[in-house]
PDB file of N, CA and C in Angstrom:
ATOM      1  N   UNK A   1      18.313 -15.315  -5.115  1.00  0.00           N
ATOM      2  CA  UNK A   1      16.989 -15.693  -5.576  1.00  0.00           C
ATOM      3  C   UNK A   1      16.651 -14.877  -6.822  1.00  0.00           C
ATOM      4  N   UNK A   2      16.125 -15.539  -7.592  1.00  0.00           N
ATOM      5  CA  UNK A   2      15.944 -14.950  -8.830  1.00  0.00           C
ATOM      6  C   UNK A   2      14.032 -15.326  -9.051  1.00  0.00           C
ATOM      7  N   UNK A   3      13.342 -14.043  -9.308  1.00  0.00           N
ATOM      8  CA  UNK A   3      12.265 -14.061  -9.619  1.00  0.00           C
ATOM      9  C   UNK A   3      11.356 -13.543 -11.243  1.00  0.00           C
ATOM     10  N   UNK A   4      10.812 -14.547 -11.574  1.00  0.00           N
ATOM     11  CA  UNK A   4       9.726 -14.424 -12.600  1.00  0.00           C
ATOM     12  C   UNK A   4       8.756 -13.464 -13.019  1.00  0.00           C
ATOM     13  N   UNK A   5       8.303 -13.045 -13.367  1.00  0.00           N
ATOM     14  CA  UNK A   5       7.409 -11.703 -12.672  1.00  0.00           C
ATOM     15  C   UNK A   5       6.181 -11.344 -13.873  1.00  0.00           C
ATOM     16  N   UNK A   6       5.363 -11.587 -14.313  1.00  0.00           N
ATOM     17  CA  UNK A   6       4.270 -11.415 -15.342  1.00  0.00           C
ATOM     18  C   UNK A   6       4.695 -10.168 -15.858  1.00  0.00           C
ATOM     19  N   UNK A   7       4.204  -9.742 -16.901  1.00  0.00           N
ATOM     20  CA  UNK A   7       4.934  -7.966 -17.514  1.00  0.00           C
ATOM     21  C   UNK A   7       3.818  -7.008 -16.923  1.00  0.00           C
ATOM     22  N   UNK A   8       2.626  -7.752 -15.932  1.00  0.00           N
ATOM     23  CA  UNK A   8       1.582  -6.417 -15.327  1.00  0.00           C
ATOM     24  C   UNK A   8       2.296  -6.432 -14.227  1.00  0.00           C
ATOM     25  N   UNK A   9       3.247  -7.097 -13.801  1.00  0.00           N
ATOM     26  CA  UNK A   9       3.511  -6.508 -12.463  1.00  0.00           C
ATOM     27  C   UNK A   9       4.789  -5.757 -12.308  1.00  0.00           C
ATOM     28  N   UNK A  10       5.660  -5.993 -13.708  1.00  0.00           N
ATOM     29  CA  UNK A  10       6.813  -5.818 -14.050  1.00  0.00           C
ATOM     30  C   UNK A  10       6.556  -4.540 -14.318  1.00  0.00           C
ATOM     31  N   UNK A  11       5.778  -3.896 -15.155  1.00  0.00           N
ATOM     32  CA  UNK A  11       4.983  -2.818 -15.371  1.00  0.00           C
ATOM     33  C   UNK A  11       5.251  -1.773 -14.260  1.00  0.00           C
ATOM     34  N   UNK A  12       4.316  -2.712 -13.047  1.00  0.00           N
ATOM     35  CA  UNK A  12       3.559  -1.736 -11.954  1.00  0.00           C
ATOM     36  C   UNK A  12       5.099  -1.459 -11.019  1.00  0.00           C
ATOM     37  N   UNK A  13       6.581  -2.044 -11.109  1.00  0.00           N
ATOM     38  CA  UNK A  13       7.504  -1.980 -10.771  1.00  0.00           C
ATOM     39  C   UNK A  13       8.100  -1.211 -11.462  1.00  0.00           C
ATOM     40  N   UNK A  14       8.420  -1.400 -12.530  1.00  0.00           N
ATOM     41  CA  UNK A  14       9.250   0.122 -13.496  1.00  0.00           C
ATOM     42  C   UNK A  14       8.279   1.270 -13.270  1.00  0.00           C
ATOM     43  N   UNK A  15       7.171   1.474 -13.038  1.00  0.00           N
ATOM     44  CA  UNK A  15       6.095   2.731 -12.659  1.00  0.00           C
ATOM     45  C   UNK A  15       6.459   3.446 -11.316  1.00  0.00           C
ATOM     46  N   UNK A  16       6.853   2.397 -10.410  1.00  0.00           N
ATOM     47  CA  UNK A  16       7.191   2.795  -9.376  1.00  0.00           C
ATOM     48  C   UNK A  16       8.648   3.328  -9.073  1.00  0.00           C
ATOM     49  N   UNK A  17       8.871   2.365  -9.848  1.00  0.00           N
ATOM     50  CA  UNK A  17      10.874   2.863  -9.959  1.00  0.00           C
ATOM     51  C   UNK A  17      10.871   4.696 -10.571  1.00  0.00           C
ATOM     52  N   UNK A  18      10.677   4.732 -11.924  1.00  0.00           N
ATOM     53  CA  UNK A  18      10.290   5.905 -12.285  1.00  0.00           C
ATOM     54  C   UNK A  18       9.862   7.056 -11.517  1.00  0.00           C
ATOM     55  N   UNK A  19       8.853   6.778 -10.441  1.00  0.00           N
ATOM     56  CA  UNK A  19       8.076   8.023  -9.915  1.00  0.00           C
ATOM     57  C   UNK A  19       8.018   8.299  -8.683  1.00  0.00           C
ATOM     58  N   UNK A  20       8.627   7.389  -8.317  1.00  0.00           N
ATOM     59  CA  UNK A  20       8.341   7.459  -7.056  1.00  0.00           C
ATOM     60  C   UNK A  20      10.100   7.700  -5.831  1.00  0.00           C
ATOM     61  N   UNK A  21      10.617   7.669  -4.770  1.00  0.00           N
ATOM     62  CA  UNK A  21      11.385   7.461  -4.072  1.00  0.00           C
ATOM     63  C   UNK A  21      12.445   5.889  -4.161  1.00  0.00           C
ATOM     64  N   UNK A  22      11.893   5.009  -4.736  1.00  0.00           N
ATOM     65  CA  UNK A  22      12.400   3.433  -4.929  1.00  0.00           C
ATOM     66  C   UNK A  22      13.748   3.751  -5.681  1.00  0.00           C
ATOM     67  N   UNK A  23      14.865   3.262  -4.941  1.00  0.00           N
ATOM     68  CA  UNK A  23      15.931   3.389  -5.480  1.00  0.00           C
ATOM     69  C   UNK A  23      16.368   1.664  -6.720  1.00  0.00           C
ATOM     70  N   UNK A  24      15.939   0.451  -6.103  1.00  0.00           N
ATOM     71  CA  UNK A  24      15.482  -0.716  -6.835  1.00  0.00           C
ATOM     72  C   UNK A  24      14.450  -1.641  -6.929  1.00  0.00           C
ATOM     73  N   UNK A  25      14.467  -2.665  -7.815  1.00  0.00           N
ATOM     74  CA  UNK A  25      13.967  -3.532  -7.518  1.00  0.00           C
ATOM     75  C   UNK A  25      13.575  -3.731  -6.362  1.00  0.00           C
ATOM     76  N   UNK A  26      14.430  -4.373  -5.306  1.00  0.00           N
ATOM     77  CA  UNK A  26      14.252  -4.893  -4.555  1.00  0.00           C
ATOM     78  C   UNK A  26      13.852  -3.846  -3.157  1.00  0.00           C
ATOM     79  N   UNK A  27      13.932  -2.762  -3.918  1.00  0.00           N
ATOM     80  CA  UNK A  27      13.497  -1.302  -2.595  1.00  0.00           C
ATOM     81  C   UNK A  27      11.899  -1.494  -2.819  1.00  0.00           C
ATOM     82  N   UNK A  28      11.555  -1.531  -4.258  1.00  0.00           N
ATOM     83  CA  UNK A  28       9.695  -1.604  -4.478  1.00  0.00           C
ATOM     84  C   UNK A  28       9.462  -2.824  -3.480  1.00  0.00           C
ATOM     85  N   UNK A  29       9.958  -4.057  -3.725  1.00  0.00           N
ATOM     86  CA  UNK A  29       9.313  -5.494  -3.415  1.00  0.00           C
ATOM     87  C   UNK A  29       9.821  -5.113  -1.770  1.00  0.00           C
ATOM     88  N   UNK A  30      10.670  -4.442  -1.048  1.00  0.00           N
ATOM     89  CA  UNK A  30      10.593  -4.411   0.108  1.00  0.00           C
ATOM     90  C   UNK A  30       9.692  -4.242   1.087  1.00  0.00           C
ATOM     91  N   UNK A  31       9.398  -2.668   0.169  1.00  0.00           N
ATOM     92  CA  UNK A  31       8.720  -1.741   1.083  1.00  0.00           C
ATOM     93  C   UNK A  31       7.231  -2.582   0.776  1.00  0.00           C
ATOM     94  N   UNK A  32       7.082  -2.905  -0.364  1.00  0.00           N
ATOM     95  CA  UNK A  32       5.884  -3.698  -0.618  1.00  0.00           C
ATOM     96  C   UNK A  32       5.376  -4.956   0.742  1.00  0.00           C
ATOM     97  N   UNK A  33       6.326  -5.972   0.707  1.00  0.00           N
ATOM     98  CA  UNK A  33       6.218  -7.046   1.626  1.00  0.00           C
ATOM     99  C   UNK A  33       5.747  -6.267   3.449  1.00  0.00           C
ATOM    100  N   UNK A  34       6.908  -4.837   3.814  1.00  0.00           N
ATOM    101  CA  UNK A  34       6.915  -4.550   5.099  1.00  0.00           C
ATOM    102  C   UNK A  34       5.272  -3.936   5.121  1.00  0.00           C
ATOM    103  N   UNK A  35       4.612  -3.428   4.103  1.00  0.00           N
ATOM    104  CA  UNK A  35       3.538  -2.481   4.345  1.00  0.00           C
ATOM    105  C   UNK A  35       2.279  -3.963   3.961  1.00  0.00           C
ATOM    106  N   UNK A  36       2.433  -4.682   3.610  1.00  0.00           N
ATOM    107  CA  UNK A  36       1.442  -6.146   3.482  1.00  0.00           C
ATOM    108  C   UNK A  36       2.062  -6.472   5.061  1.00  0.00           C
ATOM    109  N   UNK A  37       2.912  -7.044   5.710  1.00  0.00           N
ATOM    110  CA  UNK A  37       3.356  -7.710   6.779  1.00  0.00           C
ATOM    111  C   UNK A  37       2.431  -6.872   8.228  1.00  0.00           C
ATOM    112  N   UNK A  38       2.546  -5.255   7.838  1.00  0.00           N
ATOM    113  CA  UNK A  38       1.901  -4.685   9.157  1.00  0.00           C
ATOM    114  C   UNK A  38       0.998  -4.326   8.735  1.00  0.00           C
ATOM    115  N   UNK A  39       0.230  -4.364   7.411  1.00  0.00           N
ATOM    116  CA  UNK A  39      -1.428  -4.959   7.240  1.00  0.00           C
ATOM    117  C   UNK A  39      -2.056  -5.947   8.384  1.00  0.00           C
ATOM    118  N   UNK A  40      -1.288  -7.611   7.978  1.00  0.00           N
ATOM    119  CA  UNK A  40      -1.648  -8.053   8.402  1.00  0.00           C
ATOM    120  C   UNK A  40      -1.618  -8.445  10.030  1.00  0.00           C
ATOM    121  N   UNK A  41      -0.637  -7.632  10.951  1.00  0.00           N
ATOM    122  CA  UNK A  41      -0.303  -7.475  12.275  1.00  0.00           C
ATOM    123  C   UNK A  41      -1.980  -6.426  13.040  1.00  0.00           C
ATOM    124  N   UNK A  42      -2.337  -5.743  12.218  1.00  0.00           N
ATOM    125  CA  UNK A  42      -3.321  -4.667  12.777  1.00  0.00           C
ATOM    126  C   UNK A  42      -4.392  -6.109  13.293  1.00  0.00           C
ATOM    127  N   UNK A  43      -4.720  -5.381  14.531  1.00  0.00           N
ATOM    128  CA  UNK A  43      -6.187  -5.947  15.370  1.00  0.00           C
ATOM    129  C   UNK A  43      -7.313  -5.700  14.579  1.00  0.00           C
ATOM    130  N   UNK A  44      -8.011  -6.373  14.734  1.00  0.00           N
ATOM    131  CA  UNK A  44      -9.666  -6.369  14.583  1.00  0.00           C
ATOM    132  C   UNK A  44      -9.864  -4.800  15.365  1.00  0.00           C
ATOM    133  N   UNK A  45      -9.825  -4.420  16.178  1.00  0.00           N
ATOM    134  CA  UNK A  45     -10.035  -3.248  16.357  1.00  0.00           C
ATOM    135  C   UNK A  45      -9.624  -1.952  16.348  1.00  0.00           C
ATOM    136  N   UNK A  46      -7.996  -2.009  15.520  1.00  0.00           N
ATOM    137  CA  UNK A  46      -7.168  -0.950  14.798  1.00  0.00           C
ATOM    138  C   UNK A  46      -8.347  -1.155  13.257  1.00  0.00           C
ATOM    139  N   UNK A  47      -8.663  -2.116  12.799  1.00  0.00           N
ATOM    140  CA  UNK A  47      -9.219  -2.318  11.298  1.00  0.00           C
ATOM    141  C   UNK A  47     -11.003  -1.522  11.491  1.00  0.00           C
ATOM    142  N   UNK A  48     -11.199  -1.846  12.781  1.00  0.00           N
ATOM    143  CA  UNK A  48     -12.701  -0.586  12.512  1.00  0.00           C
ATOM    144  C   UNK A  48     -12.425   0.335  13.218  1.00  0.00           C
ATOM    145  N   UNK A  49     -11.392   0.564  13.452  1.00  0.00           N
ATOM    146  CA  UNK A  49     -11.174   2.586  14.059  1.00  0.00           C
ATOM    147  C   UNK A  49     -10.763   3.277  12.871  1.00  0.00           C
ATOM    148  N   UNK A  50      -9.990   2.167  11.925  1.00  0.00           N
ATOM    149  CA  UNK A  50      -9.392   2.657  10.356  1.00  0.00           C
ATOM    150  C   UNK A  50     -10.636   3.340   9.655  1.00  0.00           C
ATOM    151  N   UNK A  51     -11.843   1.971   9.472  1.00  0.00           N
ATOM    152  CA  UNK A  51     -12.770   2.188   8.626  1.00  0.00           C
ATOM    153  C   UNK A  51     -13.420   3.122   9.136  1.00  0.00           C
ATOM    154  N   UNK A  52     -14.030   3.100  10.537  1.00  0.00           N
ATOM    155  CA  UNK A  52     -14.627   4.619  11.096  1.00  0.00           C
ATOM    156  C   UNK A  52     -14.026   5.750  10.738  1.00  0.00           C
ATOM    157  N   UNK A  53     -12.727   5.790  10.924  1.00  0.00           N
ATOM    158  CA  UNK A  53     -12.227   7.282  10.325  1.00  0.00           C
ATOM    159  C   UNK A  53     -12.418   7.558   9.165  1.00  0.00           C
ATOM    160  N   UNK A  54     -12.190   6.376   8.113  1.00  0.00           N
ATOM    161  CA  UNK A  54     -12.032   6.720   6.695  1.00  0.00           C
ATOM    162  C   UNK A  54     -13.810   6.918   6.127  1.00  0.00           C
ATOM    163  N   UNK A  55     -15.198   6.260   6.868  1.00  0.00           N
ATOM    164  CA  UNK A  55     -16.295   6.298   6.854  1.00  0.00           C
ATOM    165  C   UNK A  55     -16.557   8.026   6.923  1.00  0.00           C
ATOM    166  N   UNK A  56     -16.314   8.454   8.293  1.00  0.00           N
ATOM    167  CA  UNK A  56     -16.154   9.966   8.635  1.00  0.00           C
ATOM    168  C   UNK A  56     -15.604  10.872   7.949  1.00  0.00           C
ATOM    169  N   UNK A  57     -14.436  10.902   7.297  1.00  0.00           N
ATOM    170  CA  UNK A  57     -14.112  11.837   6.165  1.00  0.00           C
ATOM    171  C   UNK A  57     -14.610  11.428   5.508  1.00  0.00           C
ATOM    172  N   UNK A  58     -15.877  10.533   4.687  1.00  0.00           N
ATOM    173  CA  UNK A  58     -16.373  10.910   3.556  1.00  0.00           C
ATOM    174  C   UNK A  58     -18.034  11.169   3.539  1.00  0.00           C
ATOM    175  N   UNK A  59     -18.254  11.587   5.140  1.00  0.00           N
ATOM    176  CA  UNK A  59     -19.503  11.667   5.491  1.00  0.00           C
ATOM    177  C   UNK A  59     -19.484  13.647   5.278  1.00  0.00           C
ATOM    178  N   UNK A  60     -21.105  13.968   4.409  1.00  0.00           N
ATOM    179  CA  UNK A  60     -20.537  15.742   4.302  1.00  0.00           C
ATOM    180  C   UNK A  60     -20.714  16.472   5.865  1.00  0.00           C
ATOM    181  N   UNK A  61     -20.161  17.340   5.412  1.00  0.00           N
ATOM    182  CA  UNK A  61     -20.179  18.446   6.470  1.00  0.00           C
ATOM    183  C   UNK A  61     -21.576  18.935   7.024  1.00  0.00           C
ATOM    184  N   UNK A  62     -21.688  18.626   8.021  1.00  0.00           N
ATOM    185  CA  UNK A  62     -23.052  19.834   8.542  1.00  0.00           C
ATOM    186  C   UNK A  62     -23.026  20.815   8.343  1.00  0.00           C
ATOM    187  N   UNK A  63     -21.951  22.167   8.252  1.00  0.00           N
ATOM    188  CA  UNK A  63     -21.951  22.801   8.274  1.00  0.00           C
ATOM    189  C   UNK A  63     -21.909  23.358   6.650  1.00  0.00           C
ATOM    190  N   UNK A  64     -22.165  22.093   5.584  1.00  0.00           N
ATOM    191  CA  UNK A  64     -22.039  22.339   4.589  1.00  0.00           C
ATOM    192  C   UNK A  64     -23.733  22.955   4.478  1.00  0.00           C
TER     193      UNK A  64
END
């Protein structure tokens, strides 16, 4: 399979290649697809225990 790719996303792929752990192409678009795939596997109620936590670390400290 051979893919097309706009030069912003082509971009955001050589950025990643560069800096990151991605050994290719097809290591970015992997890990990309597996971390969208178990996005979309999470429950309705893994998705507001997420947002509660992430709500809570940005609520200040009392003790501030």
């Amino acid at each position: 399979m051979q893919l097309n790719v706009p030069p912003d996303l082509e971009t955001f792929i050589n950025k990643r290649l560069s800096s990151s752990g991605y050994e290719s192409v097809e290591d970015v678009l992997r890990r990309a697809l597996e971390a969208q795939d178990a996005e979309e596997s999470w429950t309705e109620e893994e998705r507001r225990e997420l947002s509660a936590h992430i709500e809570e670390s940005y609520r200040p400290s009392a003790a501030s």
